[in-house]
PDB file of N, CA and C in Angstrom:
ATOM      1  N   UNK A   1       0.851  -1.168   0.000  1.00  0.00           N
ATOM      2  CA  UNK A   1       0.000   0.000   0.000  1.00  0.00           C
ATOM      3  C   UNK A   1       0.902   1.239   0.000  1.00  0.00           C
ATOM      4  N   UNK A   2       0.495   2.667  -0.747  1.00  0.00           N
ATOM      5  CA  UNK A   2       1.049   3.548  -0.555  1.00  0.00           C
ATOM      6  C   UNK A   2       0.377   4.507   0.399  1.00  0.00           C
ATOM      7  N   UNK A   3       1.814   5.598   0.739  1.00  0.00           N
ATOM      8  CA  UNK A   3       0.665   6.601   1.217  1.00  0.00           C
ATOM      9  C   UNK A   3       0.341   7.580   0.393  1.00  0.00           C
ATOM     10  N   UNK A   4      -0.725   8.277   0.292  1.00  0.00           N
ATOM     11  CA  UNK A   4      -1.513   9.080  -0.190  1.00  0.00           C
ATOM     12  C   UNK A   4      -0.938  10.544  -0.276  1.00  0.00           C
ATOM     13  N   UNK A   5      -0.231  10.596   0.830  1.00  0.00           N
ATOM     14  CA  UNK A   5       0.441  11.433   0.948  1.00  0.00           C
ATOM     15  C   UNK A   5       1.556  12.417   0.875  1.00  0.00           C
ATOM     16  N   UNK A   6       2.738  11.260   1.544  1.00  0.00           N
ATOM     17  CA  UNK A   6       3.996  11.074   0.718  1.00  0.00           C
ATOM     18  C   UNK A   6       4.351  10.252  -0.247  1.00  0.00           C
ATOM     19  N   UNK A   7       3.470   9.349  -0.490  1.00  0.00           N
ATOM     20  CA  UNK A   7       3.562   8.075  -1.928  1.00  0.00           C
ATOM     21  C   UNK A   7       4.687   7.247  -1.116  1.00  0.00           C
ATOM     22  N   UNK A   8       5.082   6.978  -0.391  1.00  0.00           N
ATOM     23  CA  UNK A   8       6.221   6.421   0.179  1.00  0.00           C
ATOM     24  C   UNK A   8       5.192   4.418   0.245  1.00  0.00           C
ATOM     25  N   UNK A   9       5.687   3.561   0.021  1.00  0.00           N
ATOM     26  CA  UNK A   9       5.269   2.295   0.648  1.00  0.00           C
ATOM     27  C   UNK A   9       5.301   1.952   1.800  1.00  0.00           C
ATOM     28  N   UNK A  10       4.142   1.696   2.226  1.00  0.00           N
ATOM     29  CA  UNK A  10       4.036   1.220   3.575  1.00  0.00           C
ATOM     30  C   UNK A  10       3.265   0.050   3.917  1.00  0.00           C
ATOM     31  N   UNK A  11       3.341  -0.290   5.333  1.00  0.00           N
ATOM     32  CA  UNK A  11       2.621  -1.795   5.327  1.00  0.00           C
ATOM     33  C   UNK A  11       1.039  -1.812   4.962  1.00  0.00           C
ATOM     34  N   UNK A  12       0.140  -3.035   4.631  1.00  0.00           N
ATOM     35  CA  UNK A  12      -0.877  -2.893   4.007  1.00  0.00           C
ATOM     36  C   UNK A  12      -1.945  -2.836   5.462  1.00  0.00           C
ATOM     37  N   UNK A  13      -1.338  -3.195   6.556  1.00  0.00           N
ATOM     38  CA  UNK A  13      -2.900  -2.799   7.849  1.00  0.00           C
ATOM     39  C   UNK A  13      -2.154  -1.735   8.589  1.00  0.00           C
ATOM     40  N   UNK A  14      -1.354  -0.593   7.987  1.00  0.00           N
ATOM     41  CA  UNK A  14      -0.926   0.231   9.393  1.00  0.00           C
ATOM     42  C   UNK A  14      -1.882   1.841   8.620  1.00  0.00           C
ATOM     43  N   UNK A  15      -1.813   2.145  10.358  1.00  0.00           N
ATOM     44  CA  UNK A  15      -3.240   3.024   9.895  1.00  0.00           C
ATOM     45  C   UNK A  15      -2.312   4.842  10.004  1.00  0.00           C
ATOM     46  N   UNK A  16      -1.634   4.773  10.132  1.00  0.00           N
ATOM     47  CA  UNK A  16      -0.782   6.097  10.528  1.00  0.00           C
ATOM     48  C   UNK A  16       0.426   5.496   9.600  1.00  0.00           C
ATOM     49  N   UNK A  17       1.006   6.586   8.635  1.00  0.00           N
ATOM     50  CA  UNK A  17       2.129   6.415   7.557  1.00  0.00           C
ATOM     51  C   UNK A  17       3.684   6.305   8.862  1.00  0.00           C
ATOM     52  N   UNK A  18       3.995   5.700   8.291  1.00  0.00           N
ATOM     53  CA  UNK A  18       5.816   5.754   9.568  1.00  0.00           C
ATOM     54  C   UNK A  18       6.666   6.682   8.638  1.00  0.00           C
ATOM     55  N   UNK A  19       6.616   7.343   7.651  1.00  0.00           N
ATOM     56  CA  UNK A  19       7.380   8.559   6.966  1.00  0.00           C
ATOM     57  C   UNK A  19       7.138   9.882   7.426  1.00  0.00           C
ATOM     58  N   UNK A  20       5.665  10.123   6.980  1.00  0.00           N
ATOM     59  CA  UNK A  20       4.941  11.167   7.290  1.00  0.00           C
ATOM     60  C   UNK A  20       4.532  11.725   8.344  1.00  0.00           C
ATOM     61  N   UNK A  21       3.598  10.557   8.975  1.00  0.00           N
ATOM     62  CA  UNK A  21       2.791  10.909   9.986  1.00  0.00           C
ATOM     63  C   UNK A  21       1.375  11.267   9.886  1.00  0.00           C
ATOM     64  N   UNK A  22       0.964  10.812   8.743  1.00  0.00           N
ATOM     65  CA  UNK A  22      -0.356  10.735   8.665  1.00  0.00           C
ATOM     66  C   UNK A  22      -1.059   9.839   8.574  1.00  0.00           C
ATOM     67  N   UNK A  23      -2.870   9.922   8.541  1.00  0.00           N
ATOM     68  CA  UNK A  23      -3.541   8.803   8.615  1.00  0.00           C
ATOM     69  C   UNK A  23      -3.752   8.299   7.509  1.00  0.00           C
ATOM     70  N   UNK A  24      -3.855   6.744   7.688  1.00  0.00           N
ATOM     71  CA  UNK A  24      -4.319   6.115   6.047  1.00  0.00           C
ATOM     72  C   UNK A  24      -5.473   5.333   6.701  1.00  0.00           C
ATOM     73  N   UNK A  25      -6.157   4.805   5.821  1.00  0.00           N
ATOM     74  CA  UNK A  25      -6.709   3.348   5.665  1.00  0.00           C
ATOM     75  C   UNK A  25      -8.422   3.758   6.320  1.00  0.00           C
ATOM     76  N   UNK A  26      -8.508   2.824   7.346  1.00  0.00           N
ATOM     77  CA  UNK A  26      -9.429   2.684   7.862  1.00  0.00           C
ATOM     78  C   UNK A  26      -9.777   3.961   8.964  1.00  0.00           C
ATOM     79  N   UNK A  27      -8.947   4.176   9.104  1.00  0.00           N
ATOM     80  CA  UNK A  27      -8.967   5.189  10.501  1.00  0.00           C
ATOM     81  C   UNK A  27      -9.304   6.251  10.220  1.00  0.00           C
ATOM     82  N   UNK A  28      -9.530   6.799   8.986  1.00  0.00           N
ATOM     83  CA  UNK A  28      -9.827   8.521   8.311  1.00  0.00           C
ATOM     84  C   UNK A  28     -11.956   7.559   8.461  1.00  0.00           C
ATOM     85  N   UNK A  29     -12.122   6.938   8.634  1.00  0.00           N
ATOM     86  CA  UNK A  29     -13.837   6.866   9.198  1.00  0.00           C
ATOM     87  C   UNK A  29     -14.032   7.085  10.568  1.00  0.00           C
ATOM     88  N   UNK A  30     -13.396   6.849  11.273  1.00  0.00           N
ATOM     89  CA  UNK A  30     -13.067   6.986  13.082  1.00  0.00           C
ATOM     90  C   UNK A  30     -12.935   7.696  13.938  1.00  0.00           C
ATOM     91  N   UNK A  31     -12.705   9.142  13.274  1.00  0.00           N
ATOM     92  CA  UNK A  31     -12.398  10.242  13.299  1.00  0.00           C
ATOM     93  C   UNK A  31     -13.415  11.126  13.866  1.00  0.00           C
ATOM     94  N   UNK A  32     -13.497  11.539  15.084  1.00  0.00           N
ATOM     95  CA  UNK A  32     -14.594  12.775  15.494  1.00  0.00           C
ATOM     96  C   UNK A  32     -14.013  13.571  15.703  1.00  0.00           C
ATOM     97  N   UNK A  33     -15.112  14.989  15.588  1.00  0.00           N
ATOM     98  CA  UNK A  33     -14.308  16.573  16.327  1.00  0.00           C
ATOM     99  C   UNK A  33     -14.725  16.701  17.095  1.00  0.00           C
ATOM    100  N   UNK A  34     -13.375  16.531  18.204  1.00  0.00           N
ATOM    101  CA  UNK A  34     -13.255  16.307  19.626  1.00  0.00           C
ATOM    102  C   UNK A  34     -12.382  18.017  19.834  1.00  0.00           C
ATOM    103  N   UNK A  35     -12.298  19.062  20.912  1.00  0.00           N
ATOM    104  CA  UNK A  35     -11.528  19.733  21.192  1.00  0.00           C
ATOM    105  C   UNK A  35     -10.675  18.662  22.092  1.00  0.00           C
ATOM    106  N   UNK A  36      -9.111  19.237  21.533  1.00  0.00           N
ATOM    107  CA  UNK A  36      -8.201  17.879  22.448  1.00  0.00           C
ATOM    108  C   UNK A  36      -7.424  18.553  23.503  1.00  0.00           C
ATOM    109  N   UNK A  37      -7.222  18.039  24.475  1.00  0.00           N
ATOM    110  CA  UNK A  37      -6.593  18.771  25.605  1.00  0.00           C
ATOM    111  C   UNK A  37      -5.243  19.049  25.667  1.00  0.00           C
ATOM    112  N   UNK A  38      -4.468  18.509  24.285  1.00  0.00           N
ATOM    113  CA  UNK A  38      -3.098  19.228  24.212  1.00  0.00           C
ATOM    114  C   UNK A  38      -3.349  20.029  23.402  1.00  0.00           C
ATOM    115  N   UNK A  39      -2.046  20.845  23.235  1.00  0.00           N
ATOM    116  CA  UNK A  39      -2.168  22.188  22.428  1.00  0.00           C
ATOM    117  C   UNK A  39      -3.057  23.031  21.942  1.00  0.00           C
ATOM    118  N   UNK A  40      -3.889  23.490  22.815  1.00  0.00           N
ATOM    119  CA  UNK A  40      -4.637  24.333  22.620  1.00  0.00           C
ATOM    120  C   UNK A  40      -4.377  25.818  23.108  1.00  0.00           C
ATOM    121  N   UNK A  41      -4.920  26.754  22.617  1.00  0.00           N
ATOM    122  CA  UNK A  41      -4.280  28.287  23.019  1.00  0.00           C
ATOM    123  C   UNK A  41      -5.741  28.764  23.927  1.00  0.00           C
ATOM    124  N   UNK A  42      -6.883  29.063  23.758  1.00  0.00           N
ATOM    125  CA  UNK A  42      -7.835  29.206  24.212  1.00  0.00           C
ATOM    126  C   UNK A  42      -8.465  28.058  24.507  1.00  0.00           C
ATOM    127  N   UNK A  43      -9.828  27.688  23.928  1.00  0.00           N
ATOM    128  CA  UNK A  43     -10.570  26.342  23.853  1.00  0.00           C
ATOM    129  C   UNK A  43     -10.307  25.168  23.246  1.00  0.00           C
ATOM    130  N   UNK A  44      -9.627  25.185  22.246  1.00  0.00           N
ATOM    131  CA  UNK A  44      -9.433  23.845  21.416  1.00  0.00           C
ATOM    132  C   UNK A  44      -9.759  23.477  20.107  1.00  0.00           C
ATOM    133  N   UNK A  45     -10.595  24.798  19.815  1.00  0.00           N
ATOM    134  CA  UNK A  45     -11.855  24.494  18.895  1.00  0.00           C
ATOM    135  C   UNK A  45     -10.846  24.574  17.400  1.00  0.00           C
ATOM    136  N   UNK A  46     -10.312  25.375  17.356  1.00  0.00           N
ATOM    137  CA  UNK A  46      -9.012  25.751  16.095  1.00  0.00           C
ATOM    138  C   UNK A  46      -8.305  24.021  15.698  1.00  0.00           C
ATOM    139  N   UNK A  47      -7.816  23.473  16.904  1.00  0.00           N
ATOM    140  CA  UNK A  47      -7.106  22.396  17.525  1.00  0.00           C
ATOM    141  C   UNK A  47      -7.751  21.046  17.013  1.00  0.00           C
ATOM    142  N   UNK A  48      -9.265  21.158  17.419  1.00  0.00           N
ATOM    143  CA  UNK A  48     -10.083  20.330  16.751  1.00  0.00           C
ATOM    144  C   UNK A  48      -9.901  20.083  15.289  1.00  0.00           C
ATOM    145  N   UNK A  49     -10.581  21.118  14.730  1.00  0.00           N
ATOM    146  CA  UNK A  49     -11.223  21.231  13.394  1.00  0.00           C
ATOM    147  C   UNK A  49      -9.529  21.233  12.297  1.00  0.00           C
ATOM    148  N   UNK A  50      -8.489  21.243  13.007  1.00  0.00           N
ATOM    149  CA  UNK A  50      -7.282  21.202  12.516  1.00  0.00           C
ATOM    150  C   UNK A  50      -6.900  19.144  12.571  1.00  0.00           C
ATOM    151  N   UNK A  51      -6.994  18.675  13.546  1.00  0.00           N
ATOM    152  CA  UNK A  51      -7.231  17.295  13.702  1.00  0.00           C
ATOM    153  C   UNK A  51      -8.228  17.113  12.382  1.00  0.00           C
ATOM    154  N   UNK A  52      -9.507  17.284  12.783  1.00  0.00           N
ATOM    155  CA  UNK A  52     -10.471  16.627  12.343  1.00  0.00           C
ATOM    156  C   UNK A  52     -10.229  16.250  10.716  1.00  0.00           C
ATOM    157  N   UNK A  53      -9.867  17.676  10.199  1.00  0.00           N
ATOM    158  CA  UNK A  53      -9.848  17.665   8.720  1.00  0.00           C
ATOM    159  C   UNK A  53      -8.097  17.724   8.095  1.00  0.00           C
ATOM    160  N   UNK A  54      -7.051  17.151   8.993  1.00  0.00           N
ATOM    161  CA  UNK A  54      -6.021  16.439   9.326  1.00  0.00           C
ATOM    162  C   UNK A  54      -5.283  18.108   8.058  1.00  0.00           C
ATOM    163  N   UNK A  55      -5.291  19.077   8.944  1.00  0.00           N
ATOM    164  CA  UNK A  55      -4.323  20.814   8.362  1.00  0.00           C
ATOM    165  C   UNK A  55      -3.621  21.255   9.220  1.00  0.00           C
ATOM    166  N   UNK A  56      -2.777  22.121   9.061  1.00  0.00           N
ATOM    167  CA  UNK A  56      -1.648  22.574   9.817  1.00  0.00           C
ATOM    168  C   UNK A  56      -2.491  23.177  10.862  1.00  0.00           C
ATOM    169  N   UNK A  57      -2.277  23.305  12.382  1.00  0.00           N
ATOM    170  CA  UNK A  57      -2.583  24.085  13.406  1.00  0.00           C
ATOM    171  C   UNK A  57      -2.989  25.676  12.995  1.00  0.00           C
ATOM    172  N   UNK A  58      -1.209  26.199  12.598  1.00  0.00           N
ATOM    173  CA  UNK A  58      -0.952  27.686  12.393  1.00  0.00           C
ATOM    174  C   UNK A  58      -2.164  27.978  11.351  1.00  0.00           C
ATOM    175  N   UNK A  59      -2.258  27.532  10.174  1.00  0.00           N
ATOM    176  CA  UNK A  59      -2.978  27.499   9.059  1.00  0.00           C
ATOM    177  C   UNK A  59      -4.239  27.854   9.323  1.00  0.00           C
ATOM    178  N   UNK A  60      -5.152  26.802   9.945  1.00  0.00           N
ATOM    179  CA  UNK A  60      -6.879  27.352  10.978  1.00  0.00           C
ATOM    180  C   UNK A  60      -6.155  28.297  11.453  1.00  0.00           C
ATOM    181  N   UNK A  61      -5.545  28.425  12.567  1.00  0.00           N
ATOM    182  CA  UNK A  61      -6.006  29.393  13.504  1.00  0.00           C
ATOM    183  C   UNK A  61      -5.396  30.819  13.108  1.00  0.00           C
ATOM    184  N   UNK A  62      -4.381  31.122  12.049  1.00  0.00           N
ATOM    185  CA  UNK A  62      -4.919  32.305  10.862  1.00  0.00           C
ATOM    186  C   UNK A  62      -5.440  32.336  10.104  1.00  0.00           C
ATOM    187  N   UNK A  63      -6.060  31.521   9.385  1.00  0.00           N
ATOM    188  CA  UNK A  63      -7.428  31.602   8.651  1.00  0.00           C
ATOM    189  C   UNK A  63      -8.874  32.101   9.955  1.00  0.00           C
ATOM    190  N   UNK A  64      -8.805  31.485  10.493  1.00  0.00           N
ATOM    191  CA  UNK A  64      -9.905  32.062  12.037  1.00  0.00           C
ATOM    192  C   UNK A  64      -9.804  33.229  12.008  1.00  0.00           C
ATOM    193  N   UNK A  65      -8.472  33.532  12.319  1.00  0.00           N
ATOM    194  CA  UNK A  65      -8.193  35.009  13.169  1.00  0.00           C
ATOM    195  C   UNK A  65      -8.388  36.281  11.905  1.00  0.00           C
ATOM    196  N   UNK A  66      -7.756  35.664  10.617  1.00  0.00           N
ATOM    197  CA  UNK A  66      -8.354  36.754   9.489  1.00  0.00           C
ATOM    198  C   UNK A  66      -9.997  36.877   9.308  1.00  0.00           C
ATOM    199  N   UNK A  67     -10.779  35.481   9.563  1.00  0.00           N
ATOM    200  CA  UNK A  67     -11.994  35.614   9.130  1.00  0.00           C
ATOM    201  C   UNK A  67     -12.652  36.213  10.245  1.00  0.00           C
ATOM    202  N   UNK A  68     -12.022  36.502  11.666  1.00  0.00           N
ATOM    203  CA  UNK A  68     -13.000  37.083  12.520  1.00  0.00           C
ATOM    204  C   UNK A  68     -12.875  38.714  12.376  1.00  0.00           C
ATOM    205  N   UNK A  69     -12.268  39.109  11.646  1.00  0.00           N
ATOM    206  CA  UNK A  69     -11.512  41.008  11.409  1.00  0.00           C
ATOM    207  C   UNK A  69     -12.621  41.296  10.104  1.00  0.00           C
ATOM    208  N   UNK A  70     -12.574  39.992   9.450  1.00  0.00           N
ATOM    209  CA  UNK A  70     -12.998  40.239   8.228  1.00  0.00           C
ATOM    210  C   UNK A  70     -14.564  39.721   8.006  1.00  0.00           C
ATOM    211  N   UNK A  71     -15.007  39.329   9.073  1.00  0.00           N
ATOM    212  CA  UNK A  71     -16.184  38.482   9.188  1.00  0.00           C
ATOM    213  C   UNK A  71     -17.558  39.488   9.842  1.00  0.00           C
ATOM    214  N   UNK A  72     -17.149  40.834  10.256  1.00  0.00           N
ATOM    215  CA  UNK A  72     -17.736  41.835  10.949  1.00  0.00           C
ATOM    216  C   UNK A  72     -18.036  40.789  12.785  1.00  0.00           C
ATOM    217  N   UNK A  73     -17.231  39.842  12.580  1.00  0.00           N
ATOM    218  CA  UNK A  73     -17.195  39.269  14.341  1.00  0.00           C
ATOM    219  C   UNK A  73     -17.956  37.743  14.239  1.00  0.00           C
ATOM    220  N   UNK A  74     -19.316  37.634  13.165  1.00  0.00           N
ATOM    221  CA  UNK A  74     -19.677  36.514  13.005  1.00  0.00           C
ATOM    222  C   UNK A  74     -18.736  34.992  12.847  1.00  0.00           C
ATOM    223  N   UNK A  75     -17.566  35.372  12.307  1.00  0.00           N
ATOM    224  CA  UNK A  75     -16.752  33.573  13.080  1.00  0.00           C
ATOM    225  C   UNK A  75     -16.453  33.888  14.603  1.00  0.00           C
ATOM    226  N   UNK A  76     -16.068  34.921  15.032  1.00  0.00           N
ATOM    227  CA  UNK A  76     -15.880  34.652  16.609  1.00  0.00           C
ATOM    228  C   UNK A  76     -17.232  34.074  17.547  1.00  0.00           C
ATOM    229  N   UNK A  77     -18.506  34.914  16.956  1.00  0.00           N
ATOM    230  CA  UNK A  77     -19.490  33.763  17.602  1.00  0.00           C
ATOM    231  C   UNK A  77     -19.816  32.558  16.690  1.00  0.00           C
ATOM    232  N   UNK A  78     -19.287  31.782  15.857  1.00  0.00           N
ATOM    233  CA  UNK A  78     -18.990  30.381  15.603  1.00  0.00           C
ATOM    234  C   UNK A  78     -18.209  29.774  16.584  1.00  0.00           C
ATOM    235  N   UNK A  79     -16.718  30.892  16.898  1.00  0.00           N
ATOM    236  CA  UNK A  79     -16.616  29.768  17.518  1.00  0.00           C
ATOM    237  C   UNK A  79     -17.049  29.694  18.614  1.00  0.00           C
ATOM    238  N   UNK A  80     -17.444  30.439  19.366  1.00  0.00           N
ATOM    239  CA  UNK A  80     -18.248  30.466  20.679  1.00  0.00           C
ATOM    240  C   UNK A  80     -18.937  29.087  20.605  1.00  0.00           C
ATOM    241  N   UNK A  81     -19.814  29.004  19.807  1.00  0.00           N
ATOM    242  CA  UNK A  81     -20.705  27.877  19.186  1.00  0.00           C
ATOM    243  C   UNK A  81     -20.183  26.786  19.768  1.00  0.00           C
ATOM    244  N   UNK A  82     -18.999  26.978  18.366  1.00  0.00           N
ATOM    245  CA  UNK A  82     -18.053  25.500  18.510  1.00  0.00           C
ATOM    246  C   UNK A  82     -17.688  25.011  19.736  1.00  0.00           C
ATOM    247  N   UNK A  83     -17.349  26.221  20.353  1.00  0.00           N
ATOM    248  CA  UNK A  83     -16.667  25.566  21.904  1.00  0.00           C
ATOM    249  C   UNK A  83     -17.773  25.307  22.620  1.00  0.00           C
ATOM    250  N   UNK A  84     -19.078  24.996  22.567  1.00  0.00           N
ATOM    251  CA  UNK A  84     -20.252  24.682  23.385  1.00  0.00           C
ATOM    252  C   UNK A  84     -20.302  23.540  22.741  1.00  0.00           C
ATOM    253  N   UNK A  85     -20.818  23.301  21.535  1.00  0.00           N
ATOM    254  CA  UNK A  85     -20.878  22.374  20.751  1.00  0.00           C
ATOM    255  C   UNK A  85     -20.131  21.199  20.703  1.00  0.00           C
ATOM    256  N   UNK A  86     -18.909  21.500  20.464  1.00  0.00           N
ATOM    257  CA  UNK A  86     -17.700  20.341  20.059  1.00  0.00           C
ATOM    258  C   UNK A  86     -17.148  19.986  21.880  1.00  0.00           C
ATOM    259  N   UNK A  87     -17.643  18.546  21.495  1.00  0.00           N
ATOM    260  CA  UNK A  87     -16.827  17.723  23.023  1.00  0.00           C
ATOM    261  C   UNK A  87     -15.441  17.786  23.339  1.00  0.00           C
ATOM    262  N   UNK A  88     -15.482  17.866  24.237  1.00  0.00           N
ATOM    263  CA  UNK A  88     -13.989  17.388  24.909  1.00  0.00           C
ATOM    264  C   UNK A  88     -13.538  16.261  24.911  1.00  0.00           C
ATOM    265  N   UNK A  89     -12.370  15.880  24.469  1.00  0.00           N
ATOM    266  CA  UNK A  89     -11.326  14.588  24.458  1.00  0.00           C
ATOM    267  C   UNK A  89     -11.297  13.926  25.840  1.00  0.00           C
ATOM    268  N   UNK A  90     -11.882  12.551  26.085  1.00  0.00           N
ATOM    269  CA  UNK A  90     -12.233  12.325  27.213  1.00  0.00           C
ATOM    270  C   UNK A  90     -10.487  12.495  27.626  1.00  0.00           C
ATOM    271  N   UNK A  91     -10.993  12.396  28.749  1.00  0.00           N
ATOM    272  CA  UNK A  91      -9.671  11.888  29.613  1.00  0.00           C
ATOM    273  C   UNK A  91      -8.751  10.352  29.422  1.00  0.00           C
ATOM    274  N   UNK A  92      -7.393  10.502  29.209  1.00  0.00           N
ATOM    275  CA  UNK A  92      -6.719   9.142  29.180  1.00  0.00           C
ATOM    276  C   UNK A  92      -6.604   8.794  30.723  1.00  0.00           C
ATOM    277  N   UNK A  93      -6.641   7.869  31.146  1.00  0.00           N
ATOM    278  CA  UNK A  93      -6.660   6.870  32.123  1.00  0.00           C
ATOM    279  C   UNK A  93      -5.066   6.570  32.578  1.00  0.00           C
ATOM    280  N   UNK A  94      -4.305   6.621  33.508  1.00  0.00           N
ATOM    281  CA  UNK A  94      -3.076   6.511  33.288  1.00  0.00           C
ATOM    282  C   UNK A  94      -3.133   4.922  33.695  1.00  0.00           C
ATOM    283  N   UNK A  95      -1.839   4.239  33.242  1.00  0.00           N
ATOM    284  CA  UNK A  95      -1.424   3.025  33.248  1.00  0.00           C
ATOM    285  C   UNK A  95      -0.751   2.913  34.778  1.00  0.00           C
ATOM    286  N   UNK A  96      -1.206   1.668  35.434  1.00  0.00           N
ATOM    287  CA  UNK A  96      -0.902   1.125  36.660  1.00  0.00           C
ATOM    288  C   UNK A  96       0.804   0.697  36.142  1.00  0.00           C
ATOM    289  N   UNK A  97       1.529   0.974  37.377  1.00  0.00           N
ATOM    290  CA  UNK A  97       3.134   1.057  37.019  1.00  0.00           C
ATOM    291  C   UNK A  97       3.117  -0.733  37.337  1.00  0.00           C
ATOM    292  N   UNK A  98       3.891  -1.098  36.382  1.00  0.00           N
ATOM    293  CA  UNK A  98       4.258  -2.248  35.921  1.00  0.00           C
ATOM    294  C   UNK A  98       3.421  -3.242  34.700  1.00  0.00           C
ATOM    295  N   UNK A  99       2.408  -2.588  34.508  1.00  0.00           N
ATOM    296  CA  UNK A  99       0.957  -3.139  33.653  1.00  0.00           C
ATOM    297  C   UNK A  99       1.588  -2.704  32.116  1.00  0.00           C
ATOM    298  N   UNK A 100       2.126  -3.751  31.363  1.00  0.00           N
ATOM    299  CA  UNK A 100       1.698  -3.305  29.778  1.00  0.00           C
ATOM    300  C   UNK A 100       0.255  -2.476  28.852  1.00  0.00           C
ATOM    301  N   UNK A 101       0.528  -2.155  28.241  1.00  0.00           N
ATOM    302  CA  UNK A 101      -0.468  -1.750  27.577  1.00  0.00           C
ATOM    303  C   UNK A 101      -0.889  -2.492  26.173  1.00  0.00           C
ATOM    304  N   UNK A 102      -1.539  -3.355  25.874  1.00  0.00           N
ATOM    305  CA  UNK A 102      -1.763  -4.012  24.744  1.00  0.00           C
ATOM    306  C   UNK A 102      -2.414  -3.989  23.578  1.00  0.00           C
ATOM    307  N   UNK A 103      -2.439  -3.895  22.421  1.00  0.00           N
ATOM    308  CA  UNK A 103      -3.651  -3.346  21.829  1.00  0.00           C
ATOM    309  C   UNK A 103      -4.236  -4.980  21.169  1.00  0.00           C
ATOM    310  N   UNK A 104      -4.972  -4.677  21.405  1.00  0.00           N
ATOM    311  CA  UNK A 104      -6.125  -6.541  20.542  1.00  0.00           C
ATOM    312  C   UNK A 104      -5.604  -6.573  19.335  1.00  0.00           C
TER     313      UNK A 104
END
């Protein structure tokens, strides 16, 4: 299988490219917009919708910041919206010290 991305060959069930760093395969269906609890500057919502639709961070969140100057304010209450709207990334669970972590 290639990736899509970098065209580089990669294995035929891995769901994240090992060149790149992006998603392939099955896993671009799996995908919700979640605000995630790393890197976020305010709410997450930029953070999200940058995940979700797999674009540079910087990229949304100056495209945002031009469309709210240029928007007469209507994307800033989007994102208001968004940040009511769009869930939070549950919480990870930390691992009991000595316990592997396995995946099925």
């Amino acid at each position: 299988m290639y990736c899509n991305y970098c065209g580089k060959v990669i294995q035929d069930d891995a769901n994240v490219c090992a060149y790149c760093g992006t998603r392939v395969g099955a896993v671009l269906a799996r995908k919700r917009l979640l605000r995630p609890r790393a890197g976020r500057k305010i709410a997450g919502v930029c953070a999200g919708f940058a995940e979700y639709f797999d674009l540079d961070l910087t990229l949304v969140r100056v495209v945002w910041l031009v469309s709210v100057f240029l928007g007469a304010g209507l994307s800033l209450i989007a994102y208001v919206v968004a940040w009511i709207l769009m869930p939070e990334e549950p919480l990870a669970l930390p691992t009991p010290v000595g316990q592997q972590v396995t995946n099925p």
